[in-house]
Protein backbone atom coordinates (compact mmCIF):
# COMPACT_ATOMS: atom_id res chain seq x y z
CA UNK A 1 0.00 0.00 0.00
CA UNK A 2 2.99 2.74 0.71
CA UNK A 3 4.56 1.64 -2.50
CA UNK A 4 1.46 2.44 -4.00
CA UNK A 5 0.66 6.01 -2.47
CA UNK A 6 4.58 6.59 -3.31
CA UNK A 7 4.14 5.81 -6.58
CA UNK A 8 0.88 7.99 -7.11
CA UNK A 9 2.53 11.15 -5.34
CA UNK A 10 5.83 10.56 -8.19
CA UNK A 11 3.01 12.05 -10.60
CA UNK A 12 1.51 14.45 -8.29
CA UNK A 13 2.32 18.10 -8.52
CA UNK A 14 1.17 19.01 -5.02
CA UNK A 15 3.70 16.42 -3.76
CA UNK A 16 6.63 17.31 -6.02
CA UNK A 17 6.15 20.86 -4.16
CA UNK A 18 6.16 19.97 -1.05
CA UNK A 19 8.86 16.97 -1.00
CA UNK A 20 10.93 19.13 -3.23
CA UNK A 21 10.81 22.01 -0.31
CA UNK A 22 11.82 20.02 2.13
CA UNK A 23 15.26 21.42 3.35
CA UNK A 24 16.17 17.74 4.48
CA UNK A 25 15.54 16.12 0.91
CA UNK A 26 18.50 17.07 -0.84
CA UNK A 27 20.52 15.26 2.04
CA UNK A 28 18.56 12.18 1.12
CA UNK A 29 18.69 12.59 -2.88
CA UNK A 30 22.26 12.86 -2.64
CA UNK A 31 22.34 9.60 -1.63
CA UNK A 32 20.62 8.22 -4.99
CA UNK A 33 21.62 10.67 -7.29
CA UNK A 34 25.28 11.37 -8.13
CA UNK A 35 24.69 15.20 -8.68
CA UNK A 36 23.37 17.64 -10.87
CA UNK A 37 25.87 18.33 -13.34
CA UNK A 38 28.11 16.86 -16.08
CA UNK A 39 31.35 17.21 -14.00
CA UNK A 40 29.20 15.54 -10.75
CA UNK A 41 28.22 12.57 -12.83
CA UNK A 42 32.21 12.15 -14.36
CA UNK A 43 33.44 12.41 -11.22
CA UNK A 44 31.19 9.66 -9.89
CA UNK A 45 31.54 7.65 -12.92
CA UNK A 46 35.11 7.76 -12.35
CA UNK A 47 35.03 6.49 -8.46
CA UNK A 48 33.51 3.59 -9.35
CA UNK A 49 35.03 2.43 -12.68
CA UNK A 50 37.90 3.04 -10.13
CA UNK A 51 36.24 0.63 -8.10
CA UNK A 52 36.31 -1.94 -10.53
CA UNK A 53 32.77 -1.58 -11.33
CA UNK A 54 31.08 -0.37 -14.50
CA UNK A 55 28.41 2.03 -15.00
CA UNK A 56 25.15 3.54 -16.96
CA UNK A 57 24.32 6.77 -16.63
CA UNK A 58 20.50 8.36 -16.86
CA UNK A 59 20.35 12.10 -17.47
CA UNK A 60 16.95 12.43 -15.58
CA UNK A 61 13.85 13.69 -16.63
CA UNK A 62 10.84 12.11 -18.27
CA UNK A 63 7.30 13.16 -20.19
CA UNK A 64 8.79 15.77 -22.34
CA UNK A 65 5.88 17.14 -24.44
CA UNK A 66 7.99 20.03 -25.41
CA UNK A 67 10.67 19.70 -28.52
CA UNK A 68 12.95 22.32 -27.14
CA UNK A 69 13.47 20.15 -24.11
CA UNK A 70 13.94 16.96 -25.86
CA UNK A 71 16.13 18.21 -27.71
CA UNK A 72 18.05 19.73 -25.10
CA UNK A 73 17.99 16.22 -23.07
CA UNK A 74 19.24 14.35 -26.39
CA UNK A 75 22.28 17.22 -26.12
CA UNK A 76 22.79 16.92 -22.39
CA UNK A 77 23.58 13.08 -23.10
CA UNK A 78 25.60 14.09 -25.82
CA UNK A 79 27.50 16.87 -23.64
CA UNK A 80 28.34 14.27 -21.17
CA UNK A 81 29.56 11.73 -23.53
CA UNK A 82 31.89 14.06 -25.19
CA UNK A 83 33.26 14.82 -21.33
CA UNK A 84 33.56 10.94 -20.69
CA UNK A 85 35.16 10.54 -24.21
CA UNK A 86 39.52 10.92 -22.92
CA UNK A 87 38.41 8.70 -19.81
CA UNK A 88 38.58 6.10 -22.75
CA UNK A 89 36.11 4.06 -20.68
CA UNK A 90 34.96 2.66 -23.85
CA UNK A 91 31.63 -0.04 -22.77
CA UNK A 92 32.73 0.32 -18.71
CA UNK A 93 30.34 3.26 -18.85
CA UNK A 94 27.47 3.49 -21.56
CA UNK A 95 24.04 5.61 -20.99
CA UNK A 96 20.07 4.76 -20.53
CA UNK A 97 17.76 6.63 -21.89
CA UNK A 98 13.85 7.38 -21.79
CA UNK A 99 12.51 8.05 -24.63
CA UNK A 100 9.75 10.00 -23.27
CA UNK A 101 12.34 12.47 -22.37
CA UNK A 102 13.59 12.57 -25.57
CA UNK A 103 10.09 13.12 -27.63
CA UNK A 104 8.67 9.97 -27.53
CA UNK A 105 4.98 11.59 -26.68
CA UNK A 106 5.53 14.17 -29.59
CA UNK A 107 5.82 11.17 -31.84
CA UNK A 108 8.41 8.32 -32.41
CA UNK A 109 10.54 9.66 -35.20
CA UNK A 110 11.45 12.15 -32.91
CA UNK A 111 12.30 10.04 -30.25
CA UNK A 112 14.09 8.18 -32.83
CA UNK A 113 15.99 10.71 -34.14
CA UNK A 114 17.18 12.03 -30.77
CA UNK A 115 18.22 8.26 -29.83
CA UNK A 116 20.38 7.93 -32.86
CA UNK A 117 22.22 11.20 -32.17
CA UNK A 118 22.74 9.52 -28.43
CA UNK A 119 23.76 6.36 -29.69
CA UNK A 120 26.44 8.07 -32.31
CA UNK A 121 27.84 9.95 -29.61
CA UNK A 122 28.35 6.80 -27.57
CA UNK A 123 29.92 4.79 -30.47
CA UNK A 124 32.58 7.56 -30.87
CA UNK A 125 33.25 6.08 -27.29
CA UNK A 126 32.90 2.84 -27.78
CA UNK A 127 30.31 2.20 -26.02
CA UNK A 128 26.60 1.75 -26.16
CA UNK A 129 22.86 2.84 -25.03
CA UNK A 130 19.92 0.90 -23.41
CA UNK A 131 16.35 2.61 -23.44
CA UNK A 132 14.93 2.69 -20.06
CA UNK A 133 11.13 1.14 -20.41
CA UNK A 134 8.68 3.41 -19.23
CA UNK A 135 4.66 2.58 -18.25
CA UNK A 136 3.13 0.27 -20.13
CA UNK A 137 1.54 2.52 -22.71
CA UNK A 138 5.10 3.61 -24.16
CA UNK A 139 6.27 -0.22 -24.42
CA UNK A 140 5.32 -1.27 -28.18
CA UNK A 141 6.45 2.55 -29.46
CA UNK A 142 10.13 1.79 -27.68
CA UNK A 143 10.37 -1.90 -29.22
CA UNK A 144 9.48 -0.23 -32.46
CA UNK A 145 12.12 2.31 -31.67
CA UNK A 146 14.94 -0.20 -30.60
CA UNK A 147 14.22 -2.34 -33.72
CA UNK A 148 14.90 1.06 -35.74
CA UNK A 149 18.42 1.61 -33.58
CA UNK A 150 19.64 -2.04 -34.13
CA UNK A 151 19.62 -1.44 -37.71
CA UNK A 152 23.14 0.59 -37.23
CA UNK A 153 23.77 0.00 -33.71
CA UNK A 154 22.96 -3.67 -33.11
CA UNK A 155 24.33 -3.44 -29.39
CA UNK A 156 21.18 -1.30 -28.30
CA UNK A 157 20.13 -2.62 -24.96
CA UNK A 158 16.78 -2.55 -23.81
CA UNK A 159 14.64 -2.86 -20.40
CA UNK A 160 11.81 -5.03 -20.02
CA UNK A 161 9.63 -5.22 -16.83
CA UNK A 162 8.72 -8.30 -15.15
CA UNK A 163 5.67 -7.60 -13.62
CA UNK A 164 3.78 -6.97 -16.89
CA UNK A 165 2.32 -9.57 -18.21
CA UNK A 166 3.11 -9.28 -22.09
CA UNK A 167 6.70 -9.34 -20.91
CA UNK A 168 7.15 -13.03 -21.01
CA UNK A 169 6.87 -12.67 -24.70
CA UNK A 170 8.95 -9.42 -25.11
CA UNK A 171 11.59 -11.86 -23.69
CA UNK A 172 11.25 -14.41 -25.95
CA UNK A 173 11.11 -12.41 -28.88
CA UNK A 174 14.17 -10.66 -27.61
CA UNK A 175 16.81 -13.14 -26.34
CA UNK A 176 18.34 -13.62 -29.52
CA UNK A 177 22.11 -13.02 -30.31
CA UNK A 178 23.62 -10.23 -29.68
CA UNK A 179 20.76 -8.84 -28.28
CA UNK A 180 21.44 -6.91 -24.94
CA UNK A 181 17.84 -6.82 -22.29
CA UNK A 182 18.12 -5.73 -18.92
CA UNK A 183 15.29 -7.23 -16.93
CA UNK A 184 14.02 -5.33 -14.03
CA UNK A 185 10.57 -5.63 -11.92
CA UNK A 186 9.32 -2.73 -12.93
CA UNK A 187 8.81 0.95 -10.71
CA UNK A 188 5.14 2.57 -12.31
CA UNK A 189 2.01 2.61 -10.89
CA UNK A 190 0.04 -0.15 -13.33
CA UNK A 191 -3.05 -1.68 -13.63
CA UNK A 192 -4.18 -4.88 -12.33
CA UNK A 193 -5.19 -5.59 -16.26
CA UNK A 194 -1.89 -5.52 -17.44
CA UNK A 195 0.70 -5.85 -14.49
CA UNK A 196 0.88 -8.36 -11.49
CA UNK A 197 0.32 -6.77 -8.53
CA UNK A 198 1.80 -8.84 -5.51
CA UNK A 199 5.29 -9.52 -4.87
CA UNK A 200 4.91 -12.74 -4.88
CA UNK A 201 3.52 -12.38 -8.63
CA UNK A 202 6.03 -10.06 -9.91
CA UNK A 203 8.93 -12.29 -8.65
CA UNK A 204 7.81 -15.30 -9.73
CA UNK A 205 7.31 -13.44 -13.62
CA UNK A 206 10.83 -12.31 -13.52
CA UNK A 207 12.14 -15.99 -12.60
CA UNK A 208 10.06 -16.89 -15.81
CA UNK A 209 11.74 -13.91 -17.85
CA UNK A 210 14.91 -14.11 -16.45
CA UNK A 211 14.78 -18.23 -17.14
CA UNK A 212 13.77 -17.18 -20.73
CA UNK A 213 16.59 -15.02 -21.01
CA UNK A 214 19.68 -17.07 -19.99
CA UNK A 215 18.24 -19.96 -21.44
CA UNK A 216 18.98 -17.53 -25.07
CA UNK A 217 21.65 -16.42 -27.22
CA UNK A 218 21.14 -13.03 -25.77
CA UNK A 219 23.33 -10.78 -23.23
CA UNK A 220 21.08 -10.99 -19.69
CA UNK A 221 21.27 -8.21 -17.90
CA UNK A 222 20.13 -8.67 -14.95
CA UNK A 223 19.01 -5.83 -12.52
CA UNK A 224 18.54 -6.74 -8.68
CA UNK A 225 19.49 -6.02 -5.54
CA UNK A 226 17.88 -9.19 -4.12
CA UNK A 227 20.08 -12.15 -2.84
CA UNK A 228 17.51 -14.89 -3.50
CA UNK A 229 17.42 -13.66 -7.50
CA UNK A 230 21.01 -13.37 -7.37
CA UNK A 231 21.18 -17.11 -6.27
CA UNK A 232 18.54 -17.83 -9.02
CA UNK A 233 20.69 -16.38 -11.40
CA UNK A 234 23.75 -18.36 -10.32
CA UNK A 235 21.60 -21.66 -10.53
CA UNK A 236 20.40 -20.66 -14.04
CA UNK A 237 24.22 -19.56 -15.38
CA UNK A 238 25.06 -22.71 -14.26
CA UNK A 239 22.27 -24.88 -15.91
CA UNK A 240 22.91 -23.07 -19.28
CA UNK A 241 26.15 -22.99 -19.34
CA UNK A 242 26.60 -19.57 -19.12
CA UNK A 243 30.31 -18.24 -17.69
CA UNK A 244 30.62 -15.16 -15.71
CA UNK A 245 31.00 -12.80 -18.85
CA UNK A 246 27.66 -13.70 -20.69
CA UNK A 247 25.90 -12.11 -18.14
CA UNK A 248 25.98 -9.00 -16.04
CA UNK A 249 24.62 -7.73 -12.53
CA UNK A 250 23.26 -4.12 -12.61
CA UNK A 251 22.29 -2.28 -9.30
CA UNK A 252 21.20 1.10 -8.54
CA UNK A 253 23.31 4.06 -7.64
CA UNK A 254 23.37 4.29 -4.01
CA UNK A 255 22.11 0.72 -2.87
CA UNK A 256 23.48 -2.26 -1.76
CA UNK A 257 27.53 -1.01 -2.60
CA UNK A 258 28.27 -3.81 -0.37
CA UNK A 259 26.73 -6.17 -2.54
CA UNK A 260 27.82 -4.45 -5.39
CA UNK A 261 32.00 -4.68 -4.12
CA UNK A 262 31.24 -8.43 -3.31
CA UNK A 263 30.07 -9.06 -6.38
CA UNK A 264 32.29 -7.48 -9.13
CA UNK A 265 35.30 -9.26 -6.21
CA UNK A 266 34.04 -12.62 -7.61
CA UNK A 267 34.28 -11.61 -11.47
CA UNK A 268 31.31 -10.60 -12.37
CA UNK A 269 30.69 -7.51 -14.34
CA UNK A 270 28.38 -5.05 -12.11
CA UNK A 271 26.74 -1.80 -13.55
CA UNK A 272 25.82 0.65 -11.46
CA UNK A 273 22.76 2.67 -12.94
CA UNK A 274 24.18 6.06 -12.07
CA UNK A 275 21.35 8.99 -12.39
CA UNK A 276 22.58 12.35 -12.77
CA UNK A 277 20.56 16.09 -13.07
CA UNK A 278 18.18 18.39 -11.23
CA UNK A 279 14.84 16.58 -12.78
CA UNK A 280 15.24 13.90 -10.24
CA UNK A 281 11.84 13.86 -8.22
CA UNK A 282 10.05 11.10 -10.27
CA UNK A 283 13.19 9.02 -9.94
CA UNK A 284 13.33 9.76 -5.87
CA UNK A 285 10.09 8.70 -5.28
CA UNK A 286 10.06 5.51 -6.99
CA UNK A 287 12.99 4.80 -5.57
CA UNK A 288 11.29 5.19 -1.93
CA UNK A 289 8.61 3.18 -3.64
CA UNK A 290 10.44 0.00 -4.22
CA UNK A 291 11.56 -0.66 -0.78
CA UNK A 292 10.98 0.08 2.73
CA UNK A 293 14.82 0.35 4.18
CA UNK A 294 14.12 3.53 1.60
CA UNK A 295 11.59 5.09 3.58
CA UNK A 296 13.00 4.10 7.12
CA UNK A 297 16.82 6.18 5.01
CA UNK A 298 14.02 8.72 4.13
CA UNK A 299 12.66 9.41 7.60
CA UNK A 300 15.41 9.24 9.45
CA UNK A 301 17.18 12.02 7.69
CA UNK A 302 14.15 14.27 8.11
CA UNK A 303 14.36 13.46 11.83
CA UNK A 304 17.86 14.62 12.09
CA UNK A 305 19.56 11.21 12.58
């Protein structure tokens, strides 16, 4: 039920203004978001490449229905690839994208055009772009959109969200070679028509997707921070023959590092979804959404401890 109200107020104006005045809040955003500008998100980029991790990087924001500001977000990612370009970082740090900040509800050729200008930028680096998934409305326009992108750059990764219930399919269709899906639960408010609603539900779908995934010729990447999917994946690697570089762990900035250390100290290739900007309410708050140590992080900084 909190999850849900959280994920209601992430659309709410009212509750952007009064979360956002909060003197307290920036303590806690800091703690998920890795800063507001270019040189802020480099400099945390570089930490934990450092670290012997590897990153993506989101300039936030979402729902453009303006073209001035898509095509302002389309240069922001290009601004900070062109800063990341003499780190020679090459794929150790690629970007996400949404393509709803980039046009995507002004119509799909301008999404697509922005993308492509994105994904250029990040080839000059040698490196690569995966489009966030967004509600379910947007899904079939950013499939149609990432078909477009493979054409020149086949590496274009793509999220897909467990707890809807097409996304058994998406998977399928998707874990082909060379094909690069990041499979996450999913953080929007959705209807019981089209998403699971329990936990229970949603983590048994993304065993199914994630089973569906490893057992392909695709590039699993698999985003969790929980240690019984972790040990899922480990079975599954294992029963498909799958070494420790056909696969990849991605967590979010500013959760679980622990788990993040321990597991790049094994081998494994970890990405750290690294969010970056001053848009970064709708990410906050579905961050709090998702789990409850969030909140408890949440309410303890307001209280002063």
């Amino acid at each position: 039920m909190l999850g849900q109200l959280l994920l209601a107020g992430s659309r709410s104006s009212l509750v952007r203004r009064s979360v956002s005045g909060l003197p307290l809040t920036r303590k806690v955003v800091d703690r998920f978001v890795a800063g507001e500008s270019v040189a802020e998100a480099s400099a945390a980029v570089q930490r934990l490449v450092d670290g012997g991790l590897t990153v993506t990087i989101d300039h936030l924001g979402e729902e453009t229905r303006d073209a001035g500001a898509a095509a302002a977000t389309a240069k922001a990612y290009i601004t900070l690839l062109e800063e990341l370009r003499p780190l020679a970082l090459g794929a150790r740090a690629e970007v996400s994208v949404k393509l709803s900040a980039v046009g995507q509800e002004l119509g799909d050729s301008m999404a697509l055009d922005h993308a492509r200008e994105i994904c250029e930028a990040a080839a000059l680096n040698g490196s690569m772009v995966t489009l966030d998934m967004e509600d379910h409305t947007t899904v079939d326009s950013t499939l149609g959109i990432l078909r477009s992108l493979r054409e020149d750059f086949p590496s274009t990764g793509v999220a897909i969200q467990s707890y809807l219930f097409r996304s058994e399919a998406d998977c399928r269709d998707l874990a082909t070679a060379g094909s690069r899906v990041r499979l996450v639960k999913g953080a929007y408010r959705e209807p019981a028509s089209v998403a699971h609603q329990s936990k229970a539900e949603v983590d048994k779908a993304y065993v199914r997707c994630l089973r569906t995934l490893m057992a392909g010729k695709g590039y699993p990447m698999v985003a969790t921070h929980d240690d019984r999917l972790i040990a899922i994946t480990e079975l599954l690697a294992d029963r498909f023959s799958r070494s420790v570089g056909d696969y990849e762990y991605q967590m979010l900035y500013g959760i679980r590092t622990d788990k993040q250390e321990a597991l790049a100290g094994a081998g494994h290739t970890v990405r750290v979804y690294v969010p970056y900007g001053d848009d970064w309410y709708g990410y906050f708050m579905r961050r709090l959404a998702e789990r409850p140590a969030n909140v408890a992080f949440f309410l303890r900084a307001l209280g002063g401890k």
